[in-house]
Protein backbone atom coordinates (compact mmCIF):
# COMPACT_ATOMS: atom_id res chain seq x y z
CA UNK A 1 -15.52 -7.63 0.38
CA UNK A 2 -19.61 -7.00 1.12
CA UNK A 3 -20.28 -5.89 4.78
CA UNK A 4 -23.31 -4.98 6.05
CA UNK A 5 -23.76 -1.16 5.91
CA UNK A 6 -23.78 -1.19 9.62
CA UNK A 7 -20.57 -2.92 9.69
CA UNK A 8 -18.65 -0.82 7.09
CA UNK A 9 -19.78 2.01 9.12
CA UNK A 10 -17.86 1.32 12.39
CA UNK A 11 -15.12 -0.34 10.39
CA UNK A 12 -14.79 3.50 8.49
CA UNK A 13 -15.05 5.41 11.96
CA UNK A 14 -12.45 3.02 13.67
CA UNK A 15 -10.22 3.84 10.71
CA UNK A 16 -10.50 7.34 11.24
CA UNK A 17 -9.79 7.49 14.67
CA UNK A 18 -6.88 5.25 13.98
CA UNK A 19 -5.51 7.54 10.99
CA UNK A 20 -6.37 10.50 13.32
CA UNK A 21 -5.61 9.62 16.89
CA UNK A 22 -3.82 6.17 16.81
CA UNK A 23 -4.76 2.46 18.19
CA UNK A 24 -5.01 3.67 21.99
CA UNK A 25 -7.80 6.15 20.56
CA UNK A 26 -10.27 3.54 19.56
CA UNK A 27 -12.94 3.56 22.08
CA UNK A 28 -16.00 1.18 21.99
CA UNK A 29 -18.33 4.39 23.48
CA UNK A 30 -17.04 6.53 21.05
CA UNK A 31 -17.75 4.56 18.15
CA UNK A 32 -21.18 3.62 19.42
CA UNK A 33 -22.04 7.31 19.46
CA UNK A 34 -20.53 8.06 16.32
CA UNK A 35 -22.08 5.57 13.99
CA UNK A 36 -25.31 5.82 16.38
CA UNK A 37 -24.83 1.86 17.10
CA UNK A 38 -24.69 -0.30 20.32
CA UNK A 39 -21.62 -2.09 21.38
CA UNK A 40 -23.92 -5.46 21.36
CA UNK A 41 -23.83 -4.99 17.13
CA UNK A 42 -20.22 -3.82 17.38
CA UNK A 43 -19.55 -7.26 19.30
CA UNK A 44 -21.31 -9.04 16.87
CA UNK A 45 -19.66 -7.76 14.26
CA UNK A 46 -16.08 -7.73 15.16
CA UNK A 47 -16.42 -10.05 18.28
CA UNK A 48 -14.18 -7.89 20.33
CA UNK A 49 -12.39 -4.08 20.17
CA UNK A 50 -9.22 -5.95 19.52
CA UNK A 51 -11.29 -8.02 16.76
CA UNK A 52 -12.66 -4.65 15.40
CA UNK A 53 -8.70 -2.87 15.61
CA UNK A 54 -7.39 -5.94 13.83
CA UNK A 55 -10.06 -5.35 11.25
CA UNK A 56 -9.47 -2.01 10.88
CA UNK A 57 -5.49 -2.32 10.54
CA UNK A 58 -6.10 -4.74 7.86
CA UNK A 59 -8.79 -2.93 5.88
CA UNK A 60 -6.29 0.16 5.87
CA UNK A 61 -4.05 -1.61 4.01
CA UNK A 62 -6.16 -3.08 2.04
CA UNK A 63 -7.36 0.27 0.59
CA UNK A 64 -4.10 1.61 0.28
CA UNK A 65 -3.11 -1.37 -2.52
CA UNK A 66 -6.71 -0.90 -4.10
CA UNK A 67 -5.47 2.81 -4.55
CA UNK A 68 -2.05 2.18 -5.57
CA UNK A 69 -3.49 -0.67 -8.48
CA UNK A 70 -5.97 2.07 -9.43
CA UNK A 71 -3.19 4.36 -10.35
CA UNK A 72 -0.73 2.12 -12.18
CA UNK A 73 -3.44 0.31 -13.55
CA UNK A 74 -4.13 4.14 -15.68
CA UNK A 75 -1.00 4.57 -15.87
CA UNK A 76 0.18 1.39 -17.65
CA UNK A 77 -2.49 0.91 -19.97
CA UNK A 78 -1.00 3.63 -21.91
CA UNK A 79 1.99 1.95 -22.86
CA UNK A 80 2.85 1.11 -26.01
CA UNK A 81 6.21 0.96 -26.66
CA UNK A 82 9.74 0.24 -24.71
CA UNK A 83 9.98 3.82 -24.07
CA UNK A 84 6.41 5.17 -22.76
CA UNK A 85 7.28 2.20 -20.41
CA UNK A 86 10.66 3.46 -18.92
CA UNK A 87 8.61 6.80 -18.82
CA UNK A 88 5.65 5.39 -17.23
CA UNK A 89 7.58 3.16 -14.72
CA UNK A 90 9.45 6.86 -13.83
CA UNK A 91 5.96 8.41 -13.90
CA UNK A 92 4.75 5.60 -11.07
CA UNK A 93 8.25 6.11 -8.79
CA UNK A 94 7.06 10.01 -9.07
CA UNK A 95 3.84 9.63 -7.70
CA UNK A 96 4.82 7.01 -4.98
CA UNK A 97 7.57 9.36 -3.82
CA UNK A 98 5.61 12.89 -3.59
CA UNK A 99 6.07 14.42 -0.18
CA UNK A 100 1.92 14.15 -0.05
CA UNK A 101 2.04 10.31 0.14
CA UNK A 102 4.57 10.58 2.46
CA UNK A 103 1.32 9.95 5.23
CA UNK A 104 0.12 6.99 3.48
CA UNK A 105 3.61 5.31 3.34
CA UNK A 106 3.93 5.99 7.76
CA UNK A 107 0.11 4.66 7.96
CA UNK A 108 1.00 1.60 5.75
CA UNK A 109 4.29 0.94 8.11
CA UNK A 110 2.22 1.04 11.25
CA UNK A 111 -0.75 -0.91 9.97
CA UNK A 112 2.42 -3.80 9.16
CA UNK A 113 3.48 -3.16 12.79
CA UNK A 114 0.51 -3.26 13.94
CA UNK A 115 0.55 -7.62 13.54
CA UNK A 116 2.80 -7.79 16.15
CA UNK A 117 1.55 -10.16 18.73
CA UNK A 118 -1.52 -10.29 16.82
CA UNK A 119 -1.17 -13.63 14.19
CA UNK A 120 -4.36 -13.45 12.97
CA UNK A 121 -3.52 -9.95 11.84
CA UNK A 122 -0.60 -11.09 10.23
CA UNK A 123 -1.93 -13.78 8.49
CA UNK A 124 -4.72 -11.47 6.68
CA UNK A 125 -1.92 -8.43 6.27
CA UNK A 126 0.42 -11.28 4.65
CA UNK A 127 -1.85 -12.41 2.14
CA UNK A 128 -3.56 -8.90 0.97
CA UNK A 129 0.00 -7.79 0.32
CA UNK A 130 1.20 -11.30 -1.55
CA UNK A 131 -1.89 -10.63 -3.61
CA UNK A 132 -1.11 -7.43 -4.25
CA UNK A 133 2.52 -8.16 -5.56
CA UNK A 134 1.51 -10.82 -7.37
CA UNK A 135 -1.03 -8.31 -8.98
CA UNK A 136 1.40 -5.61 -9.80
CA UNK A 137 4.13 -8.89 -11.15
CA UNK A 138 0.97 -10.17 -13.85
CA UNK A 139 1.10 -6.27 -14.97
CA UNK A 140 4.19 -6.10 -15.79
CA UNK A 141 4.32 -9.93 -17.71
CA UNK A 142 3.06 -8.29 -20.62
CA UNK A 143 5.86 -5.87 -21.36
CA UNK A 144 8.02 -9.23 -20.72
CA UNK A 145 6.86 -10.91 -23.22
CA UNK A 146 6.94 -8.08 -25.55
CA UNK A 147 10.55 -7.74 -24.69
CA UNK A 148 10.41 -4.53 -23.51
CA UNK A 149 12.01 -5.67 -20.04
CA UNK A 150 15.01 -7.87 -19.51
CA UNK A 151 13.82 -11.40 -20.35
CA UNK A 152 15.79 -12.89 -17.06
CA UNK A 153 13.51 -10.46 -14.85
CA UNK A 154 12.22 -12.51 -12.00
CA UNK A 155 8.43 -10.48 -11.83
CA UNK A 156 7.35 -11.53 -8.24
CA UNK A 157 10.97 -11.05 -6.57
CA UNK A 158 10.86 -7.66 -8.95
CA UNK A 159 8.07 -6.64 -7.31
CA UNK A 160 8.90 -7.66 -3.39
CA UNK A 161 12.02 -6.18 -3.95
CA UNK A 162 10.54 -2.80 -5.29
CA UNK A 163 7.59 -2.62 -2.51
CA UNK A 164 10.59 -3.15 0.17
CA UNK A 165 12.26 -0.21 -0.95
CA UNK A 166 10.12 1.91 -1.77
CA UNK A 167 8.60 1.37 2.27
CA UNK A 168 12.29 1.97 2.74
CA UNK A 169 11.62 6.00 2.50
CA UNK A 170 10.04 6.37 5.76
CA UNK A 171 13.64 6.23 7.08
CA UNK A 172 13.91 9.88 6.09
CA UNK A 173 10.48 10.52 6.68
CA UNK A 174 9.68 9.60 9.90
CA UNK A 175 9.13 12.48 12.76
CA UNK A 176 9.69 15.10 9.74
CA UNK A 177 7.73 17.63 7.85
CA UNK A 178 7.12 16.03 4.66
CA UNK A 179 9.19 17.30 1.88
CA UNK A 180 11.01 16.54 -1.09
CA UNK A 181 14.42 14.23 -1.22
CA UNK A 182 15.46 13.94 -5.02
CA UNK A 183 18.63 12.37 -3.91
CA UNK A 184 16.95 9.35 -2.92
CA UNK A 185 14.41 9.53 -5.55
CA UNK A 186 17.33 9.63 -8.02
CA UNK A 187 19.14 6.68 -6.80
CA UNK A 188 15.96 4.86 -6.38
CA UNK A 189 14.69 5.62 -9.40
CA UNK A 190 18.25 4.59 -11.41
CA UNK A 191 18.27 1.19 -9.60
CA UNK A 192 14.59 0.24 -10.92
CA UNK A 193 15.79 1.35 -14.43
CA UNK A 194 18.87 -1.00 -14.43
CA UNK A 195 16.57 -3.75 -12.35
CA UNK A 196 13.97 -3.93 -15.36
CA UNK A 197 15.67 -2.85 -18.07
CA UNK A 198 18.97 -3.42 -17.99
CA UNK A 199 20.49 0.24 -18.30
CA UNK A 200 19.51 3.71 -17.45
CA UNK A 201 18.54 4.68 -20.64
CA UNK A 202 17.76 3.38 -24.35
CA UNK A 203 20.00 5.53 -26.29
């Protein structure tokens, strides 16, 4: 989406106090001395601080699919073959599950939360992440037709059913140091095998 520089400036700065300091943080006074605006153009702009928070919460997400689509996007254009796809599907579960992202996963958890009590929230949070599984199902329709994934795969409840549990993690992530938990990465990473192709392996 084009915003006016102005705009994407106190949109980026009420981000960062959000990622830094949580909702409660975001002060109008604060942002009008960061960005070196007045709270008139932040008014116009967002029509309200909860207008502006909602904004934020929703861009945040936003960015965080743009990233992930980025990545797989790399990643699966290099597939040419059954196999390089189980590896590359492995390759995507071991980037989503590194203790780094770990902050990204919380962030994306509490932007969702965030919609409580806040429909208009919801509504823009709903469809960015509908879009975004539809995205990552047309990805993955090309290695279906190939017949490189089972041919009874339904893509788009694939897909919800892969984003739900890979959110799922923050259940042993939560409060904690971020570290590693192959465990769960194993099991996960053996059920999305057998989801989209049918067995663990191809021997």
């Amino acid at each position: 989406m084009e915003r006016h520089p102005t705009q994407q400036k106190i949109l980026d700065e009420t981000i960062r106090i959000i990622e830094t300091s949580g909702e409660a943080s975001v002060r109008v006074h604060d942002i009008e001395v960061a960005v070196g605006v007045t709270a008139p153009s932040i008014y116009h702009f967002f029509g309200s601080r909860e207008g502006l928070v909602t904004a934020a919460q929703a861009e945040r997400l936003v960015r965080s699919f743009a990233e992930f689509n980025a990545v797989s996007d790399l990643i699966l254009s290099r597939v040419t073959s059954r196999t390089e796809l189980r590896e590359a599907v492995g390759e995507l579960l071991s980037m989503i599950y590194e203790p780094s992202r770990s902050v990204s996963r919380q962030q994306r958890l509490f932007a969702l939360g965030s919609a409580e009590g806040r429909p208009d929230l919801a509504v823009v949070i709903g469809e960015a992440a509908r879009d975004f599984l539809h995205r990552l199902a047309v990805s993955f329709r090309t290695f279906k037709d190939k017949g490189w994934i089972r041919s009874d795969l339904d893509l788009e409840a694939f897909v919800q059913w892969l984003a739900g549990q890979i959110l799922g993690r923050v259940y042993i992530e939560l409060g904690c140091e971020p570290g590693p938990n192959p465990a769960w990465d194993a099991i996960s990473k053996e059920a999305v095998a057998f989801v989209v192709f049918g067995s663990l392996s191809d021997d």
